[in-house]
N, C-alpha and C. Protein backbone atom coordinates (compact mmCIF):
# COMPACT_ATOMS: atom_id res chain seq x y z
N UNK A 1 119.27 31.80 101.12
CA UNK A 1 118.18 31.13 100.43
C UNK A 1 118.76 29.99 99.60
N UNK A 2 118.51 28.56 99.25
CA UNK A 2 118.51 27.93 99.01
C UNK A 2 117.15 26.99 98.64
N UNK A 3 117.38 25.81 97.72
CA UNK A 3 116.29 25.41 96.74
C UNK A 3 117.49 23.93 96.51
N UNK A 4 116.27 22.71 96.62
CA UNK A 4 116.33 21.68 95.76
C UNK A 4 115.87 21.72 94.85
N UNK A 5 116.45 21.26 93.47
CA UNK A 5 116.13 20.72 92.26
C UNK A 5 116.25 19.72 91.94
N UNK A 6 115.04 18.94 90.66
CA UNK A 6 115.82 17.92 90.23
C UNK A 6 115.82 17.71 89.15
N UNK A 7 116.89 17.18 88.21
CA UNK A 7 117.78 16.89 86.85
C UNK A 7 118.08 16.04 86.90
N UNK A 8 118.22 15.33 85.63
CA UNK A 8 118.93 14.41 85.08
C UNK A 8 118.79 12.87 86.48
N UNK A 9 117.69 12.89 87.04
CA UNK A 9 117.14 12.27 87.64
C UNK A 9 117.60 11.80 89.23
N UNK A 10 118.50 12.94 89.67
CA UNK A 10 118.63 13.61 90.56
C UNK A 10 118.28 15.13 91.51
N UNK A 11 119.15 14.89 92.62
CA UNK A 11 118.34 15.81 92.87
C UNK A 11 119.78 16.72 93.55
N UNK A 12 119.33 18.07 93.60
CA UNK A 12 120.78 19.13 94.10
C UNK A 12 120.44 20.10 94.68
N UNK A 13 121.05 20.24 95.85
CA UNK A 13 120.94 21.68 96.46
C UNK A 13 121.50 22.46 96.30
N UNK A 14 120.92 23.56 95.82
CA UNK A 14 121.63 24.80 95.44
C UNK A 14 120.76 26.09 95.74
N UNK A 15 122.16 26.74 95.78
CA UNK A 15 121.77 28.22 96.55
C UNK A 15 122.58 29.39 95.28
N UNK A 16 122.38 30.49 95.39
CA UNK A 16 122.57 31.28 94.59
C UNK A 16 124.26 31.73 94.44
N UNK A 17 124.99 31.72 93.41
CA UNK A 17 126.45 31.63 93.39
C UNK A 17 127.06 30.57 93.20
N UNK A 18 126.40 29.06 93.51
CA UNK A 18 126.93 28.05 94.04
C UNK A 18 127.18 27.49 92.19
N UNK A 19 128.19 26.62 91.83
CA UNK A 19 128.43 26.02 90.73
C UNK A 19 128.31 24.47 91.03
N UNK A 20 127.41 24.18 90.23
CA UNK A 20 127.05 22.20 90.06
C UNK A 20 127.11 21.57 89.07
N UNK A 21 127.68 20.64 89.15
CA UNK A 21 127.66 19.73 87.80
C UNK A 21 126.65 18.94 87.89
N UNK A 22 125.95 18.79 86.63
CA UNK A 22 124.89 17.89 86.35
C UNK A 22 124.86 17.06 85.32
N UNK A 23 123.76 16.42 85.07
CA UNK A 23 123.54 15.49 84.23
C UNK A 23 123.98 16.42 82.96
N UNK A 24 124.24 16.10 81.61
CA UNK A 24 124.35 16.38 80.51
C UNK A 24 122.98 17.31 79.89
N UNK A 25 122.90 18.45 80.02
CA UNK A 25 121.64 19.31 79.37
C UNK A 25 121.74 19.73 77.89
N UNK A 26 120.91 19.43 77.36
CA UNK A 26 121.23 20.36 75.74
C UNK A 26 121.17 21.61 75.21
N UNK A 27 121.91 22.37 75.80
CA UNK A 27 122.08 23.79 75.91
C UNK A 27 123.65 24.35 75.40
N UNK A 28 123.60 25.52 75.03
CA UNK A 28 125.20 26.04 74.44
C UNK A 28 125.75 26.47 75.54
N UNK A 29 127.11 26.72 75.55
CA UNK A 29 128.00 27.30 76.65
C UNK A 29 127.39 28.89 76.48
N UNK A 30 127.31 29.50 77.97
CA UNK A 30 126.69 30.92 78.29
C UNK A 30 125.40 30.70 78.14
N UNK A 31 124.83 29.78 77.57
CA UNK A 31 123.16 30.01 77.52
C UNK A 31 122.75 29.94 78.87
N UNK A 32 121.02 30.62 78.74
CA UNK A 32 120.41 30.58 80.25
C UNK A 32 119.42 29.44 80.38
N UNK A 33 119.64 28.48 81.64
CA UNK A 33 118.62 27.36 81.91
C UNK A 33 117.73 28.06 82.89
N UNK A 34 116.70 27.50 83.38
CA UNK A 34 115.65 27.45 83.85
C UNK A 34 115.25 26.24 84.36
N UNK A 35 114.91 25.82 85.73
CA UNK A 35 114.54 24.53 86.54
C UNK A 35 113.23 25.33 86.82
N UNK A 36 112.18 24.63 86.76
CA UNK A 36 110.35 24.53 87.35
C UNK A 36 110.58 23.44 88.21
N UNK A 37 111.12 22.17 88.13
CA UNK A 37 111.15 21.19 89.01
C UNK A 37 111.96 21.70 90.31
N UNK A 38 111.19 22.57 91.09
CA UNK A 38 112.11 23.04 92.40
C UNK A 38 111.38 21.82 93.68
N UNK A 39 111.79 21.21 94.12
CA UNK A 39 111.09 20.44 95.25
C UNK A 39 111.21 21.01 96.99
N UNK A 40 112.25 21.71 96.57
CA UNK A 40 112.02 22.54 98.42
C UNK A 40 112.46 23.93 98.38
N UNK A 41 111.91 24.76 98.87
CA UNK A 41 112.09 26.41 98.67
C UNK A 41 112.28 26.82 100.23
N UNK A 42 113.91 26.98 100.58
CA UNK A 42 114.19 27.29 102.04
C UNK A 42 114.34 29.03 101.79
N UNK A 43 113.98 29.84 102.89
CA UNK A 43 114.87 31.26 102.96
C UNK A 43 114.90 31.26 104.53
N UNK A 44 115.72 31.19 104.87
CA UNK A 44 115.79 31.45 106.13
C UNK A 44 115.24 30.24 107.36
N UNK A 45 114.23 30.45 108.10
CA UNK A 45 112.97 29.72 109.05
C UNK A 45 112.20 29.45 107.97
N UNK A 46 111.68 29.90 106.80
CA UNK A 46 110.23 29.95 105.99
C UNK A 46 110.76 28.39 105.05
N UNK A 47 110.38 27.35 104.60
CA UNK A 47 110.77 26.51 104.23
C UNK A 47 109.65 26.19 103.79
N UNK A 48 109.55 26.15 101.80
CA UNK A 48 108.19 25.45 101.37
C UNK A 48 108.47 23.83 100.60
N UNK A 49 107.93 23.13 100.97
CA UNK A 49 107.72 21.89 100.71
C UNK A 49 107.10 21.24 99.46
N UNK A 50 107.19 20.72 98.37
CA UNK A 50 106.22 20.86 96.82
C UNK A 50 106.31 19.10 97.14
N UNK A 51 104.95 19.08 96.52
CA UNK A 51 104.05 17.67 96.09
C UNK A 51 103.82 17.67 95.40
N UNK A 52 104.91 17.19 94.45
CA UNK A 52 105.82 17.19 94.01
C UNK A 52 106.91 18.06 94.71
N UNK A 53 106.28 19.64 93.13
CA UNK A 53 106.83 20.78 93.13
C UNK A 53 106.37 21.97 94.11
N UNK A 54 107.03 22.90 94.29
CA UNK A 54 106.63 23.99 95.14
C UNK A 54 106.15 24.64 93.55
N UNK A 55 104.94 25.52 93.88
CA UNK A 55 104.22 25.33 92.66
C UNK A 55 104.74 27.28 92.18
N UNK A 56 104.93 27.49 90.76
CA UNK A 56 105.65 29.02 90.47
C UNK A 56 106.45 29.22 91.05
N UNK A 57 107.57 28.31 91.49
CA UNK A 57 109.20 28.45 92.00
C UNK A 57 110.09 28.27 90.72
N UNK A 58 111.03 29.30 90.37
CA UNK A 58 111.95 28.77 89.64
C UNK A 58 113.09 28.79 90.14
N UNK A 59 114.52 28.12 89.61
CA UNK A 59 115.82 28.20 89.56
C UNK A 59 116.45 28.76 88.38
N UNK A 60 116.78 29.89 88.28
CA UNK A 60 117.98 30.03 86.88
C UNK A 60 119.62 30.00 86.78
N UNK A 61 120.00 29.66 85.81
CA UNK A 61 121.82 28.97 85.63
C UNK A 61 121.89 29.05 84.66
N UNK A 62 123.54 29.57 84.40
CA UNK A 62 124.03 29.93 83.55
C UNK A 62 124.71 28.76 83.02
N UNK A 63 124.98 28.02 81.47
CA UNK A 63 125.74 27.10 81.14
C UNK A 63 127.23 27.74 81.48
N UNK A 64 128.26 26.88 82.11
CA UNK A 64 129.81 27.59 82.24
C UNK A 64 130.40 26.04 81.40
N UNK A 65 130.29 25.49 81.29
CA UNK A 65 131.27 24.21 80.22
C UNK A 65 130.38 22.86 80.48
N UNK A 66 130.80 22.32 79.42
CA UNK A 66 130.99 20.48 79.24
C UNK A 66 132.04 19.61 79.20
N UNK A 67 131.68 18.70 79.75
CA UNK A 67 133.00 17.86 79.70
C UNK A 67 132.48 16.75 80.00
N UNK A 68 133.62 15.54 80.85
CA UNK A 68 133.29 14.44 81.21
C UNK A 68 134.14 14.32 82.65
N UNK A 69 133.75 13.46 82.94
CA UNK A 69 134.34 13.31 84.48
C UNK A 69 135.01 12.12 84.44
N UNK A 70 135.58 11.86 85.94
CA UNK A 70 137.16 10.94 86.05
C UNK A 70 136.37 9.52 85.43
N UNK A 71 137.57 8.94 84.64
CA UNK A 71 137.36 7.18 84.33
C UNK A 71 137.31 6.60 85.53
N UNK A 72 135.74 5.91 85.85
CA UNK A 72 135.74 4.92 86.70
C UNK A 72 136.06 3.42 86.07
N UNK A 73 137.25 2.53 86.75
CA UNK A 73 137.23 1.46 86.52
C UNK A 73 136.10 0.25 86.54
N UNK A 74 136.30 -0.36 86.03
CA UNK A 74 135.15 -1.55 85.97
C UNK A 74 135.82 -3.44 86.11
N UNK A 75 136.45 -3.72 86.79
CA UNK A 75 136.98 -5.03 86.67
C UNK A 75 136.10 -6.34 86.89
N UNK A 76 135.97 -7.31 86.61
CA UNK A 76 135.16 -8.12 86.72
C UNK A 76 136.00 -9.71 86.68
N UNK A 77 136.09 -10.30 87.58
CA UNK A 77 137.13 -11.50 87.52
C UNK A 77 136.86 -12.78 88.37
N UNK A 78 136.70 -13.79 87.64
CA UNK A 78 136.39 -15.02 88.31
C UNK A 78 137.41 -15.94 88.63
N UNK A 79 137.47 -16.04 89.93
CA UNK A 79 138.82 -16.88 90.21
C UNK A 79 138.52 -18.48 89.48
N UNK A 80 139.65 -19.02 89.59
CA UNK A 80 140.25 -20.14 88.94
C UNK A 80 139.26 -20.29 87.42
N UNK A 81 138.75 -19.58 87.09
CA UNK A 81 137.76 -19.69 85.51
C UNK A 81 139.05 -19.12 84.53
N UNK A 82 140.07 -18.65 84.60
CA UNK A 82 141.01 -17.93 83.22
C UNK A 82 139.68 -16.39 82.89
N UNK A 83 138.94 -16.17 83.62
CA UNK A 83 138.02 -15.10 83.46
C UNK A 83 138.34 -13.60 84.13
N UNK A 84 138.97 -12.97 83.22
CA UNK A 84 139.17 -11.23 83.67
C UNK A 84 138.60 -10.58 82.69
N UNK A 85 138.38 -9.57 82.97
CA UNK A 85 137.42 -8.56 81.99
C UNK A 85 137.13 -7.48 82.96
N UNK A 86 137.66 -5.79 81.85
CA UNK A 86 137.75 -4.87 81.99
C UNK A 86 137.23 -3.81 81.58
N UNK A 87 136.71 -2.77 82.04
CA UNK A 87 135.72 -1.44 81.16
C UNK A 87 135.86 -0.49 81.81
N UNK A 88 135.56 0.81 81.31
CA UNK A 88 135.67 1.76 81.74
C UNK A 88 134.63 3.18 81.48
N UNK A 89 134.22 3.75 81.58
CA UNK A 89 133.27 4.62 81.72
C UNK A 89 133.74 6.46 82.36
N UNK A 90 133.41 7.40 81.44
CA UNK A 90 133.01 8.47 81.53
C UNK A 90 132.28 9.30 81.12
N UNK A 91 131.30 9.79 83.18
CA UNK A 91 129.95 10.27 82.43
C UNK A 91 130.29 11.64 81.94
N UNK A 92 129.50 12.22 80.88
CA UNK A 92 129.44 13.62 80.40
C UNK A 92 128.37 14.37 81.51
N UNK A 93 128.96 15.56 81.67
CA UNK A 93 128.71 16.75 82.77
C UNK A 93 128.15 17.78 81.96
N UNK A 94 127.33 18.87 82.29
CA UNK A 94 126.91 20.19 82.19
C UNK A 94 127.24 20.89 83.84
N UNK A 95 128.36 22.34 83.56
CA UNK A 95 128.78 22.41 85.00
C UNK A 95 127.76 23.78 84.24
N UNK A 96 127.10 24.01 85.58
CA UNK A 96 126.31 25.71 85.58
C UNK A 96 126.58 26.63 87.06
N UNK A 97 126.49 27.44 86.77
CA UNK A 97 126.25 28.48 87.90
C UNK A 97 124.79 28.88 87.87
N UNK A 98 124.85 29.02 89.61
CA UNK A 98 123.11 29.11 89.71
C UNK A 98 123.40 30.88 89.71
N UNK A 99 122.38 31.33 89.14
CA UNK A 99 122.26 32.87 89.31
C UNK A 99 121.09 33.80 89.77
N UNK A 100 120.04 32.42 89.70
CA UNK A 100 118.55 33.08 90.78
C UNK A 100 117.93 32.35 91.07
N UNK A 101 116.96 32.61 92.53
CA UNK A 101 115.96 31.79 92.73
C UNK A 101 114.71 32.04 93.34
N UNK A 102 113.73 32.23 92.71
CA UNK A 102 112.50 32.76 92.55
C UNK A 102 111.69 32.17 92.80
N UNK A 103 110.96 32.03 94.19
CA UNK A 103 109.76 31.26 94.66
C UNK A 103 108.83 31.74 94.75
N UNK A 104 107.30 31.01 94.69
CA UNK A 104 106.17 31.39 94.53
C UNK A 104 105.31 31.40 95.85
């Protein structure tokens, strides 16, 4: 069984056991989340479809850490202008374990 969700204005497939990093959630480490935004509810052949949402489907996950992920470079350089310029960026993560998934 498996389930799309979507967060942090994406979207993830996940199935039960599976660990994902997501957008940044405001939740403590070990706390329990809850997704309503499920958009596809597979088990097997039976596959429900939401318009949006598949409607009384949930996802639950456990918070397991925060952090940030690898520095992506940013270079920006205009030939013959004397123009270089450099930045760098790391996004912050919420990694969870999925631990159920409950469709309607």
């Amino acid at each position: 069984m498996y389930a799309v969700i979507a967060t942090g204005g994406k979207q993830y497939r996940v199935a039960a056991g599976d660990k994902v990093r997501v957008e940044l959630l405001p939740a403590e480490v070990g706390a329990s989340v809850d997704f309503s935004e499920v958009m596809l509810l597979a088990n097997g052949d039976n596959i429900k479809v939401g318009t949006p949402f598949v409607a009384g489907s949930t996802v639950s996950a456990i918070v397991k850490a925060h952090g940030r992920g690898e520095k992506i470079r940013i270079v920006k350089h205009r030939r013959r202008k004397h123009h270089h310029k450099e930045a760098g960026h790391r996004q912050y993560f919420t990694e969870l374990e999925i631990t159920n998934i409950s469709g309607g």
